[in-house]
C-alpha atoms as a PDB file:
ATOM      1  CA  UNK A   1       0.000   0.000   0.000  1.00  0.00           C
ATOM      2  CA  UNK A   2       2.812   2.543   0.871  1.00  0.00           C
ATOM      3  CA  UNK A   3       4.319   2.265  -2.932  1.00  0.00           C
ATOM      4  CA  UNK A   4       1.541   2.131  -4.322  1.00  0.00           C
ATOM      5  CA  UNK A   5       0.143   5.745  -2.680  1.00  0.00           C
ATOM      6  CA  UNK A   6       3.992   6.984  -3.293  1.00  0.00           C
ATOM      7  CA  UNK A   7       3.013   6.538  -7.166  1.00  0.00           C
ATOM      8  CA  UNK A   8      -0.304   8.068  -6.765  1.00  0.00           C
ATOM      9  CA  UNK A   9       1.488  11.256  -5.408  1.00  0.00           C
ATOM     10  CA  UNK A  10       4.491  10.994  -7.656  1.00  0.00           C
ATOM     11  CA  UNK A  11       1.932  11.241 -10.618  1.00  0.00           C
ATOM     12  CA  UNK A  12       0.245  13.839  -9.409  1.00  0.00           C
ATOM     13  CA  UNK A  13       3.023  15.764  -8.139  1.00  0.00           C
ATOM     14  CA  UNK A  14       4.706  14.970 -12.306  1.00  0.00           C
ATOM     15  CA  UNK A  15       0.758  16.404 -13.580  1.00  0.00           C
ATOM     16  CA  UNK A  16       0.983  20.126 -11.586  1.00  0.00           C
ATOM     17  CA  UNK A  17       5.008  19.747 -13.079  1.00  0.00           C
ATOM     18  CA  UNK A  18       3.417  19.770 -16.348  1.00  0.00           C
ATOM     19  CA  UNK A  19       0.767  21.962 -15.889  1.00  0.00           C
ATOM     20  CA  UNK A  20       3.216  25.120 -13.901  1.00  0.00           C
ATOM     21  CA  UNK A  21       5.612  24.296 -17.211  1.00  0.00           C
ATOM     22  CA  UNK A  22       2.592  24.740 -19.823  1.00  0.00           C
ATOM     23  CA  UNK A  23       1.818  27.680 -17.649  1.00  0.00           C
ATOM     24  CA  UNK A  24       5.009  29.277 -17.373  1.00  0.00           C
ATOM     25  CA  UNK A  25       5.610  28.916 -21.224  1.00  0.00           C
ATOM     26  CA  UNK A  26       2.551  30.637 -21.872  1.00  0.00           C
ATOM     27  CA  UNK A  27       3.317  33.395 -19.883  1.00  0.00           C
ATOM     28  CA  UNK A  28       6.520  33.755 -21.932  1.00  0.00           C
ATOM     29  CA  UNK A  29       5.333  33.518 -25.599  1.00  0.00           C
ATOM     30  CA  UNK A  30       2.196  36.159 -23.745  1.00  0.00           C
ATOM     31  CA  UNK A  31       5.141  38.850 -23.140  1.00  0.00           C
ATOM     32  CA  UNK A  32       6.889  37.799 -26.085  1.00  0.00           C
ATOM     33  CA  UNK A  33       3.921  38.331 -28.084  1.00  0.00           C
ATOM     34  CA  UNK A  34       2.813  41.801 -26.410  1.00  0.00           C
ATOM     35  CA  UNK A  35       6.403  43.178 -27.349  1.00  0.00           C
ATOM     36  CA  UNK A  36       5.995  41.986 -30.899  1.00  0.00           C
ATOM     37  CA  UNK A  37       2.491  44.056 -30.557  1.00  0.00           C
ATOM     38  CA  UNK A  38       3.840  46.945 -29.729  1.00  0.00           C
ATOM     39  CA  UNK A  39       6.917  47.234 -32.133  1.00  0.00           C
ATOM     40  CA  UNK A  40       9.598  46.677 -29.475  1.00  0.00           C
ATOM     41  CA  UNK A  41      11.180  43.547 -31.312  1.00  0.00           C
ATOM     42  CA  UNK A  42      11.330  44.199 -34.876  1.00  0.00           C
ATOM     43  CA  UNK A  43      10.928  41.699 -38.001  1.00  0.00           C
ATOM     44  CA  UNK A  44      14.023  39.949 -38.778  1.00  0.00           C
ATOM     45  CA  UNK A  45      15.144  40.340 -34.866  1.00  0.00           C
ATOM     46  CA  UNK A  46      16.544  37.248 -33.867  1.00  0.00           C
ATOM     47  CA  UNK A  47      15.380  36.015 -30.492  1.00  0.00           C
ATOM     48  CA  UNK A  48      18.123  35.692 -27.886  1.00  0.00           C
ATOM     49  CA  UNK A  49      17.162  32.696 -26.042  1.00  0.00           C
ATOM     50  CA  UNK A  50      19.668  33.255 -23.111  1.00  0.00           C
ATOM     51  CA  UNK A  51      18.404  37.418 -22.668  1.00  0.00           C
ATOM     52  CA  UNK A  52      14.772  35.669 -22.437  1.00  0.00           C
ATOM     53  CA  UNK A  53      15.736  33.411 -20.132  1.00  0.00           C
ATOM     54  CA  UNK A  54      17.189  36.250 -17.920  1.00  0.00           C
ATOM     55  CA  UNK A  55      14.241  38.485 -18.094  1.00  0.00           C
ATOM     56  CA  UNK A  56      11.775  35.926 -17.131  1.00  0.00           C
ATOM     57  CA  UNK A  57      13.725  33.732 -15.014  1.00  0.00           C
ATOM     58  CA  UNK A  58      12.729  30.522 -16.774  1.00  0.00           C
ATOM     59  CA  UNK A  59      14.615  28.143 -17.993  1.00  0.00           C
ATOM     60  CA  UNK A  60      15.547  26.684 -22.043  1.00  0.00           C
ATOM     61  CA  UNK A  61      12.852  24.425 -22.455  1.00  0.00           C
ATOM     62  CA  UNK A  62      10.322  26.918 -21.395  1.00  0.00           C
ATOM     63  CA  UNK A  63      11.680  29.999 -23.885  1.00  0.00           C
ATOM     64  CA  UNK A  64      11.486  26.766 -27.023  1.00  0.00           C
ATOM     65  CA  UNK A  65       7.988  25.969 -25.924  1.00  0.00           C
ATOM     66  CA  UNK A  66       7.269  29.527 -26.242  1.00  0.00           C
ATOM     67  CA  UNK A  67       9.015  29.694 -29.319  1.00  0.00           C
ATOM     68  CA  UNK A  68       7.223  26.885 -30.787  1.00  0.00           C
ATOM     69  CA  UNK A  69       3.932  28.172 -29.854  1.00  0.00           C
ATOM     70  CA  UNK A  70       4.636  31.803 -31.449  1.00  0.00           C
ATOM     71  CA  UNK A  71       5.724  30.007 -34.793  1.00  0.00           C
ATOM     72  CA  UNK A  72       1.944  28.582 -34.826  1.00  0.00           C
ATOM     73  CA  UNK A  73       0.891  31.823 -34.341  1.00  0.00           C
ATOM     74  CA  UNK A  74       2.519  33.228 -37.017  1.00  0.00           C
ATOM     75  CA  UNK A  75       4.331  35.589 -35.213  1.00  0.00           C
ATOM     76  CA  UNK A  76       8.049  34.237 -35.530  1.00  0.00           C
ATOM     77  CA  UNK A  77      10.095  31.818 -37.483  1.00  0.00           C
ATOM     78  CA  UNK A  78      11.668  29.164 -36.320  1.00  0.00           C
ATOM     79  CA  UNK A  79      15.514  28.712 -38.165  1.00  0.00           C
ATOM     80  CA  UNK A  80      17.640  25.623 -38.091  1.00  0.00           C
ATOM     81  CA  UNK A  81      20.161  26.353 -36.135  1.00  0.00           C
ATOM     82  CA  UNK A  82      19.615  29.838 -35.761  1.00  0.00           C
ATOM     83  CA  UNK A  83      16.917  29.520 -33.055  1.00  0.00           C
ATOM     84  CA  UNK A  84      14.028  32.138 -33.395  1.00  0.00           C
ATOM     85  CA  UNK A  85      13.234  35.584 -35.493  1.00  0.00           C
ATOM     86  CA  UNK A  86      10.569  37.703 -35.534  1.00  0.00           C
ATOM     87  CA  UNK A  87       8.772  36.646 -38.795  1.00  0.00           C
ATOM     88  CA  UNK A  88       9.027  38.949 -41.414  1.00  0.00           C
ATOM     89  CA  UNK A  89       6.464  39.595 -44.256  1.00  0.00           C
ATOM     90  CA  UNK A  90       6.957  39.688 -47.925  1.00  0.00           C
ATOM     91  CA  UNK A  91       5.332  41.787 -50.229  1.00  0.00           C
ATOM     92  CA  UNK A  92       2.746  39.027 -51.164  1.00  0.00           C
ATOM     93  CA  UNK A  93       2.296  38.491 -47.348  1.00  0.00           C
ATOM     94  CA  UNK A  94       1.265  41.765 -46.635  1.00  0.00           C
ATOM     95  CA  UNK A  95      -1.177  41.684 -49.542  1.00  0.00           C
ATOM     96  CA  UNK A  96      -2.663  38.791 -48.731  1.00  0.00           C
ATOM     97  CA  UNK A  97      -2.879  39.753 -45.002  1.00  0.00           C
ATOM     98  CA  UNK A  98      -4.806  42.869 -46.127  1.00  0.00           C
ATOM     99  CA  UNK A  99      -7.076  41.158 -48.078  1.00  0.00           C
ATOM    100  CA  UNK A 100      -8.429  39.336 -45.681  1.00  0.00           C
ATOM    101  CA  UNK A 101      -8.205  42.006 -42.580  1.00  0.00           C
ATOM    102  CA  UNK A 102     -10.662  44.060 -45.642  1.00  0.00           C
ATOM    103  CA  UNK A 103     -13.643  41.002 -45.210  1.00  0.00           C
ATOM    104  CA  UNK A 104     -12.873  40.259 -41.892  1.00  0.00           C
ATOM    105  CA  UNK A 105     -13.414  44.285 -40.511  1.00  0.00           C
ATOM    106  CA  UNK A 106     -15.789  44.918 -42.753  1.00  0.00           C
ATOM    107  CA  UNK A 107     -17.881  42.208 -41.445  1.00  0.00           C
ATOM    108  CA  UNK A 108     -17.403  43.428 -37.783  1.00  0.00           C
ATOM    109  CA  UNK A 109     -18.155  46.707 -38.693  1.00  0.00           C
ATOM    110  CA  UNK A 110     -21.305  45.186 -40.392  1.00  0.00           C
ATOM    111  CA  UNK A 111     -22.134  43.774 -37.370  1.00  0.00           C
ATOM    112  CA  UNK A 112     -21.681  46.433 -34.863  1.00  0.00           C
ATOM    113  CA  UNK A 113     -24.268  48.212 -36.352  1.00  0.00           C
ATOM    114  CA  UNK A 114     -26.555  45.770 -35.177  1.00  0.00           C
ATOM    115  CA  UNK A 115     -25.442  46.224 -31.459  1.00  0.00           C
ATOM    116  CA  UNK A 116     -25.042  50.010 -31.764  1.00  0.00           C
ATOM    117  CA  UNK A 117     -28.343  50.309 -29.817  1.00  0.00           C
ATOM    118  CA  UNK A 118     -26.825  48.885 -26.697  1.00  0.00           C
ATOM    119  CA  UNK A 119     -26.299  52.193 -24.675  1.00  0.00           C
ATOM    120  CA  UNK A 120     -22.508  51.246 -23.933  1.00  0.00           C
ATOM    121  CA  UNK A 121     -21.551  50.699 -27.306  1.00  0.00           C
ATOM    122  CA  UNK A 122     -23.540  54.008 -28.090  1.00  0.00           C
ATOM    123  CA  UNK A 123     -21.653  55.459 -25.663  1.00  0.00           C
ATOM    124  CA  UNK A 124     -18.329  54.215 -26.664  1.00  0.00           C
ATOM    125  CA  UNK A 125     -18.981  55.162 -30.264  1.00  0.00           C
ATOM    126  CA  UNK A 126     -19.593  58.298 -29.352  1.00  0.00           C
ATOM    127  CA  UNK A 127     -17.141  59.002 -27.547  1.00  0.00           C
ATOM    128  CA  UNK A 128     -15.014  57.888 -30.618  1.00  0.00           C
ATOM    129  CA  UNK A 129     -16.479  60.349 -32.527  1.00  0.00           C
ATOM    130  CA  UNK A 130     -15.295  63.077 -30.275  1.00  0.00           C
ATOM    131  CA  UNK A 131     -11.950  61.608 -30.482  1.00  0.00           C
ATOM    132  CA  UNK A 132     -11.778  61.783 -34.021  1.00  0.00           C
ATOM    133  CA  UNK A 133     -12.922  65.448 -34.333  1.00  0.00           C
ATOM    134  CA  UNK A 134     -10.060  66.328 -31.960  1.00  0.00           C
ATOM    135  CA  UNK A 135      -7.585  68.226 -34.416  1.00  0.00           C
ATOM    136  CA  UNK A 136      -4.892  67.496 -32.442  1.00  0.00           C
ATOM    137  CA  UNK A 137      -5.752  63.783 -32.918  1.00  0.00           C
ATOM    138  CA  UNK A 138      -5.845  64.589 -36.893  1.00  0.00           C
ATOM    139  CA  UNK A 139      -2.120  65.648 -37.009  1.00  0.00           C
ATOM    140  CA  UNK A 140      -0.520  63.933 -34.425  1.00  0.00           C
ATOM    141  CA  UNK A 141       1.050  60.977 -36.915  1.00  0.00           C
ATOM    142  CA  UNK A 142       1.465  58.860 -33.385  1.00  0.00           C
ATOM    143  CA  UNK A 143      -1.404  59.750 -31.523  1.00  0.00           C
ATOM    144  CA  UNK A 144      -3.550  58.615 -34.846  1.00  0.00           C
ATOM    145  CA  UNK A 145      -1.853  55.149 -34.915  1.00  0.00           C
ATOM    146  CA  UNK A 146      -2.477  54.617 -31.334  1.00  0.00           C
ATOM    147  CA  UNK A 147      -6.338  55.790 -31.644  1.00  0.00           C
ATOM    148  CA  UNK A 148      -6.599  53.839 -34.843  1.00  0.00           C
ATOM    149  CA  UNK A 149      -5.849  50.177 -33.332  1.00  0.00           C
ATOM    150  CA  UNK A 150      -8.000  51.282 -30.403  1.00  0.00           C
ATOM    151  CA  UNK A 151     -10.869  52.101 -32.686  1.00  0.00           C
ATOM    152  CA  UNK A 152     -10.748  49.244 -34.979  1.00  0.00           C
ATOM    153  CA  UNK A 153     -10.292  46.660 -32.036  1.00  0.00           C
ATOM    154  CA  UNK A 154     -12.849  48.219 -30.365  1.00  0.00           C
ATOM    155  CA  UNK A 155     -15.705  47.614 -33.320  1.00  0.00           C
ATOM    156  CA  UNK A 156     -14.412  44.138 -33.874  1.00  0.00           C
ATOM    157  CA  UNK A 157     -15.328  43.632 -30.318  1.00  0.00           C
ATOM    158  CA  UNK A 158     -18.392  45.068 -30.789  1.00  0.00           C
ATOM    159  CA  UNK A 159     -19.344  43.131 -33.070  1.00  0.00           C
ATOM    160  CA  UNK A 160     -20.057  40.135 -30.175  1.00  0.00           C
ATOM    161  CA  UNK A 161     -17.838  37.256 -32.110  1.00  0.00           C
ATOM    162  CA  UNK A 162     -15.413  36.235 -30.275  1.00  0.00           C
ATOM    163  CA  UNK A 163     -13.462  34.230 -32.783  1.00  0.00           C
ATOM    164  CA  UNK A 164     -13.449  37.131 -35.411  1.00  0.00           C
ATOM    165  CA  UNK A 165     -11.614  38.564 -32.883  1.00  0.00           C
ATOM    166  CA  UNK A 166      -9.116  35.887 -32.415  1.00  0.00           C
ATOM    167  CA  UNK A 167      -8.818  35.957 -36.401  1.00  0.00           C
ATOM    168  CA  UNK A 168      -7.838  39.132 -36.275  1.00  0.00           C
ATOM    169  CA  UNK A 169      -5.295  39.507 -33.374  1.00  0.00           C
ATOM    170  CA  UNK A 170      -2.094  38.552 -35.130  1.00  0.00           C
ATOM    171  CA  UNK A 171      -3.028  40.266 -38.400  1.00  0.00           C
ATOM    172  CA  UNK A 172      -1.821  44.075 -37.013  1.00  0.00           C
ATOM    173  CA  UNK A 173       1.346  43.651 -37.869  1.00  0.00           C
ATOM    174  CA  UNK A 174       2.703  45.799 -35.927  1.00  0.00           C
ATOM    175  CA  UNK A 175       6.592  45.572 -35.895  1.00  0.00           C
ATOM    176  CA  UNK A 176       5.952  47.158 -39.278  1.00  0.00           C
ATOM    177  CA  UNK A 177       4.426  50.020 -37.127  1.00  0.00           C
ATOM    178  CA  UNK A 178       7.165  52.653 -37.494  1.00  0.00           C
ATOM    179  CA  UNK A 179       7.855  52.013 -41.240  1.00  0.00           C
ATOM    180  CA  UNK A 180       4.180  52.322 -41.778  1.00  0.00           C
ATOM    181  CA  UNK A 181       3.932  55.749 -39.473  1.00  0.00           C
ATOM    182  CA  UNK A 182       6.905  57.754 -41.933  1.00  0.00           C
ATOM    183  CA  UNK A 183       4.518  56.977 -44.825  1.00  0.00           C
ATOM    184  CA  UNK A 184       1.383  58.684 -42.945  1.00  0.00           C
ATOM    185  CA  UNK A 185       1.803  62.165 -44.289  1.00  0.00           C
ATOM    186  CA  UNK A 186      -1.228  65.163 -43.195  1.00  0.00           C
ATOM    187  CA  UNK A 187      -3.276  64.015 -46.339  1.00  0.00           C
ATOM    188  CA  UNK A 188      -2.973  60.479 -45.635  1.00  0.00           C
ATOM    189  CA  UNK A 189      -4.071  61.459 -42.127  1.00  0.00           C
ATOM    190  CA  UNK A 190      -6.805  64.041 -42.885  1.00  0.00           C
ATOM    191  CA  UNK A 191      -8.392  61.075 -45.489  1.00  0.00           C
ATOM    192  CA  UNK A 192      -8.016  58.255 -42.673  1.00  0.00           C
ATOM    193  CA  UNK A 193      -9.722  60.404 -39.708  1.00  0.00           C
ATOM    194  CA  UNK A 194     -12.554  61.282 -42.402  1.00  0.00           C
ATOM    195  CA  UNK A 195     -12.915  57.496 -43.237  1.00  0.00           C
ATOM    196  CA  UNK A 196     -13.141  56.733 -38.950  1.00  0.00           C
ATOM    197  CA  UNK A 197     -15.708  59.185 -38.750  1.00  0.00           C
ATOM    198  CA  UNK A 198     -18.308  58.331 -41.489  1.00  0.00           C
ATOM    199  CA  UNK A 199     -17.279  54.700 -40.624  1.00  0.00           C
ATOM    200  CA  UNK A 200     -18.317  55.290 -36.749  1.00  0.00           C
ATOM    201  CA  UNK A 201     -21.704  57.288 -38.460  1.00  0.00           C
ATOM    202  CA  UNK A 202     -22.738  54.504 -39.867  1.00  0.00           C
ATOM    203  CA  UNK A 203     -22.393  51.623 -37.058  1.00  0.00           C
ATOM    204  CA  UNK A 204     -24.018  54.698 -35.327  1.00  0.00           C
ATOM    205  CA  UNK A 205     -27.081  54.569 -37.265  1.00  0.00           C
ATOM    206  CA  UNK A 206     -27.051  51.012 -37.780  1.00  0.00           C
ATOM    207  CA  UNK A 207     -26.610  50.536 -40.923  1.00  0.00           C
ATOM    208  CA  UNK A 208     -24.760  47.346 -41.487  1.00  0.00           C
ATOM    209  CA  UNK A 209     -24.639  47.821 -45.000  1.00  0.00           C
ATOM    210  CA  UNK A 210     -22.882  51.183 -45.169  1.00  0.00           C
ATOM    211  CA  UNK A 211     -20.950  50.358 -42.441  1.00  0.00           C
ATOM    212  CA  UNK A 212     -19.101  46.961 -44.232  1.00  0.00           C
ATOM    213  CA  UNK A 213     -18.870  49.007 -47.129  1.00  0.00           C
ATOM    214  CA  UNK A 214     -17.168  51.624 -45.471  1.00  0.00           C
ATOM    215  CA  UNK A 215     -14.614  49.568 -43.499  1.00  0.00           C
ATOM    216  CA  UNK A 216     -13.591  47.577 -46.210  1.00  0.00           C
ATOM    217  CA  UNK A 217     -12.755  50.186 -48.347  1.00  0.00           C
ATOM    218  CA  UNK A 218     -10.882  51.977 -45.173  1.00  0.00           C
ATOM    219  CA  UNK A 219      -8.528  48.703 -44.939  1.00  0.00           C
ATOM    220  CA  UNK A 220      -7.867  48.383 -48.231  1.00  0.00           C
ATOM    221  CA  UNK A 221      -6.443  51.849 -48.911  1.00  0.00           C
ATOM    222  CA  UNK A 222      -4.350  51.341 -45.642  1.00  0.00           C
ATOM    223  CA  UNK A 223      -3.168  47.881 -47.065  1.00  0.00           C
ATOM    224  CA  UNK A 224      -2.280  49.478 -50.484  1.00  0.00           C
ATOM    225  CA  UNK A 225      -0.074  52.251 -48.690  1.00  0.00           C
ATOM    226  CA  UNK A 226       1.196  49.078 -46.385  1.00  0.00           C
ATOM    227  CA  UNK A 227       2.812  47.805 -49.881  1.00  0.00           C
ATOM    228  CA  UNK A 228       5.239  50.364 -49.947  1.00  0.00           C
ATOM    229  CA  UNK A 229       6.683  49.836 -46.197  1.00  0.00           C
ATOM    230  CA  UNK A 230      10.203  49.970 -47.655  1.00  0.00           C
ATOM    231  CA  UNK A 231      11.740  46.567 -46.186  1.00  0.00           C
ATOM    232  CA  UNK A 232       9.360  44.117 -46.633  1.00  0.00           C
ATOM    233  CA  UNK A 233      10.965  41.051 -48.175  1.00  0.00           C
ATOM    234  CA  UNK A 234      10.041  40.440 -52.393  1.00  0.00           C
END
């Protein structure tokens, strides 16, 4: 009996081993991921698996699980014998990213305008439509890229579908962020705060039709100008 409630504990004791290791990886590839997000490791970065370690006190095999779960995300490559880069797009990437980011927003816009009655998502909009009246907001190249991701993640999450939203997560690419910003000139900017407004008028007034329209044609100018980020791969 002794042995055989030994095992018992071993196995569970090896199960919450597993479980605090699954955990702890996640938590890695979660920061990873966030500084991806936010431009601070840029594509074609190469992933220092010993600085990782450092910074979040875990050990190899956590860092490679991380690793391998960000590769099925799409948001680094994994190189033999070269460990881990942030993934870099080509030219045909970014196109093909954009195309569907064009059906995928437009259908949460199109859908937002069937929630817009709710009063906190009236109340959100709205206050989104001050925002975007603000001139400062207009021609502040910075400011605007902030606001924008706030905007368009907040209609996709209006829209109530949860899995749109996972969809649409990793297709922001945003360690092209700063490239993208230089290319924002005042007209550019003028053009896209115009597009946020009438965009936010029509989820506003619930018409779903106007409102996909709308959208889609927003993304798709911003994925044409994303064609000419200068160091995407051909």
């Amino acid at each position: 009996m002794p042995p055989r409630k030994l095992s018992v504990v071993t196995g569970e004791a090896a199960a919450q081993g597993e479980r605090a290791d699954t955990k702890a990886a996640m938590h890695a590839a979660e920061v990873i991921r966030l500084k991806i997000l936010e431009g601070l490791l840029s594509p074609g970065q190469r992933l220092i698996e010993p600085d990782l370690m450092s910074e979040l006190g875990v050990g190899r095999s956590t860092i490679r699980e991380a690793f391998l779960r960000l590769d099925a995300e799409g948001y680094v490559e994994l190189r033999h014998q070269r460990g881990a880069i942030v993934k870099r797009m080509t030219r045909r990437d970014m196109a093909e990213l954009f195309e569907v980011r064009e059906q995928l927003e437009g259908l949460a816009a199109s859908l937002s305008a069937g929630r817009s009655g709710e009063t906190s998502n009236r109340d959100w909009l709205l206050e989104q439509r001050a925002r975007w009246t603000d001139y400062e907001l207009r021609n502040d190249a910075l400011r605007h890229m902030d606001e924008n991701v706030v905007l368009h993640r907040g209609i996709v999450e209006m829209s109530g579908n949860r899995r749109l939203a996972r969809t649409l997560e990793p297709m922001q690419v945003p360690g092209y962020r700063m490239q993208y910003l230089q290319l924002m000139d005042g007209a550019r900017q003028a053009q896209s705060s115009k597009d946020h407004l009438e965009i936010i008028d029509a989820i506003l007034s619930g018409d779903a039709a106007r409102a996909g329209r709308l959208m889609r044609a927003h993304v798709r100018e911003a994925g044409l100008l994303a064609q000419r980020i200068p160091n995407l791969l051909d």
